[in-house]
Protein backbone atom coordinates (compact mmCIF):
# COMPACT_ATOMS: atom_id res chain seq x y z
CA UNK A 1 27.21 -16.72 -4.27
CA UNK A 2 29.86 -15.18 -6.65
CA UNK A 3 29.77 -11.63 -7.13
CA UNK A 4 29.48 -11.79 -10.90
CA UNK A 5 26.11 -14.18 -10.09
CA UNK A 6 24.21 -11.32 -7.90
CA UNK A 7 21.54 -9.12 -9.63
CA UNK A 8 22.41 -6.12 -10.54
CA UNK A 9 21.28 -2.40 -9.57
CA UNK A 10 19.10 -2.63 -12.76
CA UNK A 11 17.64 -5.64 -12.36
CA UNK A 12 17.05 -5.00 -8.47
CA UNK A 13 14.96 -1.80 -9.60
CA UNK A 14 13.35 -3.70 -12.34
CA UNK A 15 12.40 -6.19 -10.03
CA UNK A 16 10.86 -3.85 -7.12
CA UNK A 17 8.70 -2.65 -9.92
CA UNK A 18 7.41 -5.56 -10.97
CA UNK A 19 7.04 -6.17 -7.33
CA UNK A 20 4.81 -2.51 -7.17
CA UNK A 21 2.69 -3.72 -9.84
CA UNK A 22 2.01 -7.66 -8.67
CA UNK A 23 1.98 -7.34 -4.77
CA UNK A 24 2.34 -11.06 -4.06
CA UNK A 25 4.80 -12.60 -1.36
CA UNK A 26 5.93 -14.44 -4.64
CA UNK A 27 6.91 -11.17 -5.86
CA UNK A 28 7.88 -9.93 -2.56
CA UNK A 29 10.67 -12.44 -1.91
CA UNK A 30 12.16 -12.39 -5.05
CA UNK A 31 12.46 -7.95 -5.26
CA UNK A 32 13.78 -8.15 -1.76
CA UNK A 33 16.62 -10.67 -2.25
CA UNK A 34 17.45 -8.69 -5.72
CA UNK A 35 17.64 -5.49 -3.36
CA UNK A 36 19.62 -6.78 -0.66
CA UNK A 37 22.34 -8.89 -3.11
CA UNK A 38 22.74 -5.80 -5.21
CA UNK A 39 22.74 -3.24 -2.41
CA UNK A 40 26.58 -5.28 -1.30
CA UNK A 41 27.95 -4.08 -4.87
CA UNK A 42 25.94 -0.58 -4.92
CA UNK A 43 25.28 0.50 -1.31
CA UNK A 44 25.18 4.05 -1.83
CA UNK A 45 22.54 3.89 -4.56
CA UNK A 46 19.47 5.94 -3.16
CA UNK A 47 16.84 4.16 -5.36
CA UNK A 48 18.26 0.53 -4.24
CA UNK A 49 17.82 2.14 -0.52
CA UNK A 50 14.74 3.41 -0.96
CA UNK A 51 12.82 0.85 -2.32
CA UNK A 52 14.84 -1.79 0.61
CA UNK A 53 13.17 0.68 2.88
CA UNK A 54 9.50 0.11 1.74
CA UNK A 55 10.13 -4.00 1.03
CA UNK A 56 11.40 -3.68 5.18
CA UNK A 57 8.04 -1.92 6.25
CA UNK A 58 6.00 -4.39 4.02
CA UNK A 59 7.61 -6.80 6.01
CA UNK A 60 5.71 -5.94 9.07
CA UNK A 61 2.74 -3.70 7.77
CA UNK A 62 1.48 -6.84 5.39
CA UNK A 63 3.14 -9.60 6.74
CA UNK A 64 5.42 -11.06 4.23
CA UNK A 65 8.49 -11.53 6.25
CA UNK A 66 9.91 -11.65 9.98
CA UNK A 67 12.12 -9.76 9.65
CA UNK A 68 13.07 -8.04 13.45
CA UNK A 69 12.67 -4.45 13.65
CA UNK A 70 11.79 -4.03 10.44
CA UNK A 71 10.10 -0.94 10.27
CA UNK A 72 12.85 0.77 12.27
CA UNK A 73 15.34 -0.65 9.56
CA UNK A 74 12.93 0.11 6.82
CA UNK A 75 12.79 3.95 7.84
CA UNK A 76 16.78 3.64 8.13
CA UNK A 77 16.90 2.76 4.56
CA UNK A 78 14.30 5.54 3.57
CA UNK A 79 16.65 8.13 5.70
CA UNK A 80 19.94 7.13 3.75
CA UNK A 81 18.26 7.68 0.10
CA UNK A 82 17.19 11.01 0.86
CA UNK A 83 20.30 11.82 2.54
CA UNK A 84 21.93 10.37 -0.30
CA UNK A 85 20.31 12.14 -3.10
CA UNK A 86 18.06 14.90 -1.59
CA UNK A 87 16.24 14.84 -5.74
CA UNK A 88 15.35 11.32 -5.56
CA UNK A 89 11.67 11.12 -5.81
CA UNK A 90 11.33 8.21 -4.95
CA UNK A 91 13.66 7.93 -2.14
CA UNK A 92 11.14 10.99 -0.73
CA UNK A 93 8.31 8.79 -1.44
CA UNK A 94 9.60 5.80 0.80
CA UNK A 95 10.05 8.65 3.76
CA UNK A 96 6.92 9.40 3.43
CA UNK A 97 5.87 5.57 3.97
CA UNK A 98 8.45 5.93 6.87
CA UNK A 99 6.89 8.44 8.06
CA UNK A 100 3.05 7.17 7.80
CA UNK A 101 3.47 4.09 9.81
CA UNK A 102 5.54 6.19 12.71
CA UNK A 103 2.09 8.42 12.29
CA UNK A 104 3.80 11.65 11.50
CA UNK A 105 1.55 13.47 9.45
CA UNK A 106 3.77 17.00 9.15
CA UNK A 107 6.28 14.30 7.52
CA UNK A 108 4.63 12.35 4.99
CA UNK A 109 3.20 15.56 4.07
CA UNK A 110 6.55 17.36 3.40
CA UNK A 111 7.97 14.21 1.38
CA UNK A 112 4.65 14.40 -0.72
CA UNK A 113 5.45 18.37 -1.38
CA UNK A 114 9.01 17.40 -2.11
CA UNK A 115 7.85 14.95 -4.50
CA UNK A 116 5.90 17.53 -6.83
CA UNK A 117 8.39 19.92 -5.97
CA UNK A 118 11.14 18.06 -7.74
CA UNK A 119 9.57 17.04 -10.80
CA UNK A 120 6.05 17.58 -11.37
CA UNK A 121 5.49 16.04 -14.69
CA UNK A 122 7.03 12.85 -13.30
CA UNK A 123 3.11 10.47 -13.76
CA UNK A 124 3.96 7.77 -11.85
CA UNK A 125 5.91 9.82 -8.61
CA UNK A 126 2.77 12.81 -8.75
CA UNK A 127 0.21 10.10 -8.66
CA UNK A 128 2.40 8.87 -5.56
CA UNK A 129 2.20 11.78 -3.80
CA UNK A 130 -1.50 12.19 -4.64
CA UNK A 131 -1.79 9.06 -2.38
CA UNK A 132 -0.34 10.24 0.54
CA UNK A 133 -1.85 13.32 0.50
CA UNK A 134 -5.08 11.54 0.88
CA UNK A 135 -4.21 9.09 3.42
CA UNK A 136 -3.13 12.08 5.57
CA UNK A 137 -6.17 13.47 5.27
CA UNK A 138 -5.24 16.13 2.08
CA UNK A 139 -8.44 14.64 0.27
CA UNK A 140 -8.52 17.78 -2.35
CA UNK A 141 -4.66 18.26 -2.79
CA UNK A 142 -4.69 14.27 -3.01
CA UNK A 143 -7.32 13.84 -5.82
CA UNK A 144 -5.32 16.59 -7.72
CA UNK A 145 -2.13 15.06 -7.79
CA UNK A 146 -3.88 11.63 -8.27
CA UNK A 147 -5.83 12.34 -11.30
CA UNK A 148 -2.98 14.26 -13.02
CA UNK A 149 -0.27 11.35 -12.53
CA UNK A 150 -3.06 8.70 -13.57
CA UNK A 151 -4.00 10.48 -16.83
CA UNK A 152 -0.56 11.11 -17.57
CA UNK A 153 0.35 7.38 -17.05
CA UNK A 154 -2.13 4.62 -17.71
CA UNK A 155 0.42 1.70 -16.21
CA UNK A 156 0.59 3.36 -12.84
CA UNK A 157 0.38 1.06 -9.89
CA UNK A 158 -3.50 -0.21 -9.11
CA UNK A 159 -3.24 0.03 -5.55
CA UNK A 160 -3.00 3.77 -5.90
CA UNK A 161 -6.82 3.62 -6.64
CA UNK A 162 -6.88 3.25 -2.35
CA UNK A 163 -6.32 6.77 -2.85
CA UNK A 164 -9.82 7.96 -3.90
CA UNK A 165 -11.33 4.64 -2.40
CA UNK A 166 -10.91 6.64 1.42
CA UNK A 167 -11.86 9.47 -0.52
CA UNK A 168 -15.09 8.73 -1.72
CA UNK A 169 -15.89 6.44 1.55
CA UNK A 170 -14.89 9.41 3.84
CA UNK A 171 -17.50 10.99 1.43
CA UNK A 172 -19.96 8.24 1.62
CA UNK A 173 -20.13 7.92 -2.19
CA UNK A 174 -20.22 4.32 -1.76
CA UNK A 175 -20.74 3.13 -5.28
CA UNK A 176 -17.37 5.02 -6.73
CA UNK A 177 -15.67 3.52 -3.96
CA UNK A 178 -16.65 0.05 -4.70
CA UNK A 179 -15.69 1.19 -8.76
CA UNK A 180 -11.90 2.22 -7.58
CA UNK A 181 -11.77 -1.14 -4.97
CA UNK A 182 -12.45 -3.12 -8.19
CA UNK A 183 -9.09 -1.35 -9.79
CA UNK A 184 -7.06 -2.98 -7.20
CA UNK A 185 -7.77 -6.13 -9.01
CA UNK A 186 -4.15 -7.76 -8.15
CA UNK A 187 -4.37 -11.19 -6.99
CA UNK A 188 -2.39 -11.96 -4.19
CA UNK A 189 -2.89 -8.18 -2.59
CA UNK A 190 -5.25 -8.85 0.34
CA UNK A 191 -5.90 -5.01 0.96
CA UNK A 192 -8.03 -4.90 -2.59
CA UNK A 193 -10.45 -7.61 -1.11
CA UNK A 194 -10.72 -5.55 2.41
CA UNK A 195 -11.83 -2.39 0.71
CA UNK A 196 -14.19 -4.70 -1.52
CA UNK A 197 -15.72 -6.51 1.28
CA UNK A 198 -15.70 -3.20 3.55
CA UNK A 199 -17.95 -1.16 1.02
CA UNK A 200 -20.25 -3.91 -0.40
CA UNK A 201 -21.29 -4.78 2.79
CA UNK A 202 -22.13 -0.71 3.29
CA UNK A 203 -23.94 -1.47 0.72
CA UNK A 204 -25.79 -4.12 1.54
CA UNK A 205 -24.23 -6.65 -1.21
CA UNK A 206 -24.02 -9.07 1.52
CA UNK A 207 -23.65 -12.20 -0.95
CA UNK A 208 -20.60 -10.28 -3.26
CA UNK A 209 -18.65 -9.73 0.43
CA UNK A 210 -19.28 -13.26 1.38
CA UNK A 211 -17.58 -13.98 -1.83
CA UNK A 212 -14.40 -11.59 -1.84
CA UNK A 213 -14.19 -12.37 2.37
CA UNK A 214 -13.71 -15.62 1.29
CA UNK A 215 -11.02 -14.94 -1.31
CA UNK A 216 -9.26 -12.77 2.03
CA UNK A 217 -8.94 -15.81 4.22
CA UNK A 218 -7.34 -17.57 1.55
CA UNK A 219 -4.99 -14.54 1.65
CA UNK A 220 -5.00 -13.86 5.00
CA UNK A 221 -6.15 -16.40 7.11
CA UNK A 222 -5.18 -14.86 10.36
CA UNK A 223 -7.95 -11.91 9.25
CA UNK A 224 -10.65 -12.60 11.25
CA UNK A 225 -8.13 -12.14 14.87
CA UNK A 226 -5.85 -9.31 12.90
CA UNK A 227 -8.45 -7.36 11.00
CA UNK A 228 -7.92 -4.31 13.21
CA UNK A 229 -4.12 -4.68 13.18
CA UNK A 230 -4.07 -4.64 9.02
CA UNK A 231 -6.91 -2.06 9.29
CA UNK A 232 -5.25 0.54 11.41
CA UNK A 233 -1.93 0.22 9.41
CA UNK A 234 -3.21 2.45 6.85
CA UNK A 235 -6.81 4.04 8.61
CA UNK A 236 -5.89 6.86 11.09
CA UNK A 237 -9.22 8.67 10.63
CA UNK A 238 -11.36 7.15 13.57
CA UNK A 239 -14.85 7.37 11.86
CA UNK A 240 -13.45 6.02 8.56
CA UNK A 241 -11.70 3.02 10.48
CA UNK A 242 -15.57 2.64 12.39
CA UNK A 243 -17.73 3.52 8.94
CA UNK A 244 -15.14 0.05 7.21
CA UNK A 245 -15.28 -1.85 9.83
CA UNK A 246 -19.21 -1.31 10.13
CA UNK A 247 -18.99 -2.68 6.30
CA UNK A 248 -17.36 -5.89 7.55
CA UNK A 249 -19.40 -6.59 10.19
CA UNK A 250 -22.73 -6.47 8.15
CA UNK A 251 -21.40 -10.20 7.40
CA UNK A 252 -22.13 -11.20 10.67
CA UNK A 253 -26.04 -11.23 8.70
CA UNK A 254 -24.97 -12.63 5.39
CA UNK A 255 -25.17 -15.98 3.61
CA UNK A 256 -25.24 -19.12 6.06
CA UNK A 257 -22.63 -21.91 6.19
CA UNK A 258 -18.85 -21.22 6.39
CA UNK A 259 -18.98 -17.66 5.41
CA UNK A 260 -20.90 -16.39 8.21
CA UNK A 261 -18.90 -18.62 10.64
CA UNK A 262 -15.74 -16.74 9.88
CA UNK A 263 -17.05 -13.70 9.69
CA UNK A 264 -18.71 -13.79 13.18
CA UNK A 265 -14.77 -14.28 14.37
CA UNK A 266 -15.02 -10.06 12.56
């Protein structure tokens, strides 16, 4: 490939987001190979690093490419942007990712601070950091940050909503979880149909899991032997991990016929 034919820096970044907002491995492959052809002509650009960081951990965390050590890479890239340009929000936003799936709480923490530190009328980067605040367990700081970078921004990314989904399920307000599981309405994005099947079988909507488990194992079909694998990626709190999985199983006395076979695998 000639030089002149690569993508460039801008349409790299416009690429990962389009990637952010359609999580599909369609949109997967063609945001990484943007990132790593313009990364040769801009290699010290901290956003181009920092979103190559988070495609790397994808890799692994949701299975879209085999790629070998890739979350060690993926936190290498992270580590570069920040050391790069210590103001880059969202270069502190993929350490933070970094730093969740190496389970370092004190670190995805600090990145989230950093992020609101930097620029705190930034919608899309607070609403960021309201996620990771929740999925490390900062439920009230989380929701804060959350609702302010939502309101602020009505395009933010949908799968923020997993945000106050863990919320309100930690909570056991069942219902407004199932209302923020239907945001993640992004075909192709298996983790909207886990949270979907996870609280309407809480709820005893038995028939409306059978449906969206069978829309995962189009998705996934290695779910039924990885479940706890995808689940623990992003559930560190043991009775939340125990309370979804509990909404899976509930399959196991669902519909008849092909649904119930697969989910007995659960």
């Amino acid at each position: 490939m000639c030089i002149r034919d690569r993508p460039s820096t801008f349409e790299a970044i416009l690429k990962s987001h389009y990637y952010q907002q359609n999580i599909t491995q369609e949109s997967y492959d063609m945001a990484r190979f943007a990132l790593e052809t313009a990364i040769l002509n801009d290699p010290k650009n901290p956003t181009l690093l920092a979103f190559m960081g988070e495609l790397y951990i994808d890799a692994s965390i949701f299975g879209f490419a085999d790629i070998q050590d890739a979350i060690a890479k993926g936190c290498e890239f992270s580590s570069l942007a920040v050391t790069i340009d210590p103001t880059c929000q969202v270069a502190h936003h993929s350490r933070a990712y970094a730093a969740f799936v190496n389970r370092d709480s004190d670190g995805v923490i600090r990145s989230a601070e950093r992020i609101t530190e930097i620029n705190p009328h930034a919608a899309s980067m607070i609403a960021v950091a309201g996620f990771w605040f929740c999925l490390c367990g900062e439920d009230e700081k989380g929701m804060k940050w959350f609702s302010a970078g939502t309101e602020l921004n009505p395009m933010y990314e949908r799968w923020l909503h997993a945000a106050p989904y863990f919320y309100c399920l930690h909570k056991k307000k069942y219902e407004a979880a199932l209302k923020h599981a239907r945001e993640i309405e992004m075909p192709g994005f298996f983790w909207g149909n886990i949270m979907r099947v996870s609280v309407l079988g809480l709820l005893g909507r038995t028939d409306e899991a059978s449906l969206e488990y069978d829309k995962l194992l189009e998705l996934k079909p290695d779910f039924p032997t990885k479940y706890r694998d995808y689940l623990n990626s992003f559930v560190w709190d043991e009775k939340l991990l125990d309370r979804m999985i509990a909404g899976i199983e509930t399959l196991r006395t669902g519909s008849t016929g092909n649904r119930t076979a697969t989910a007995k695998a659960v």
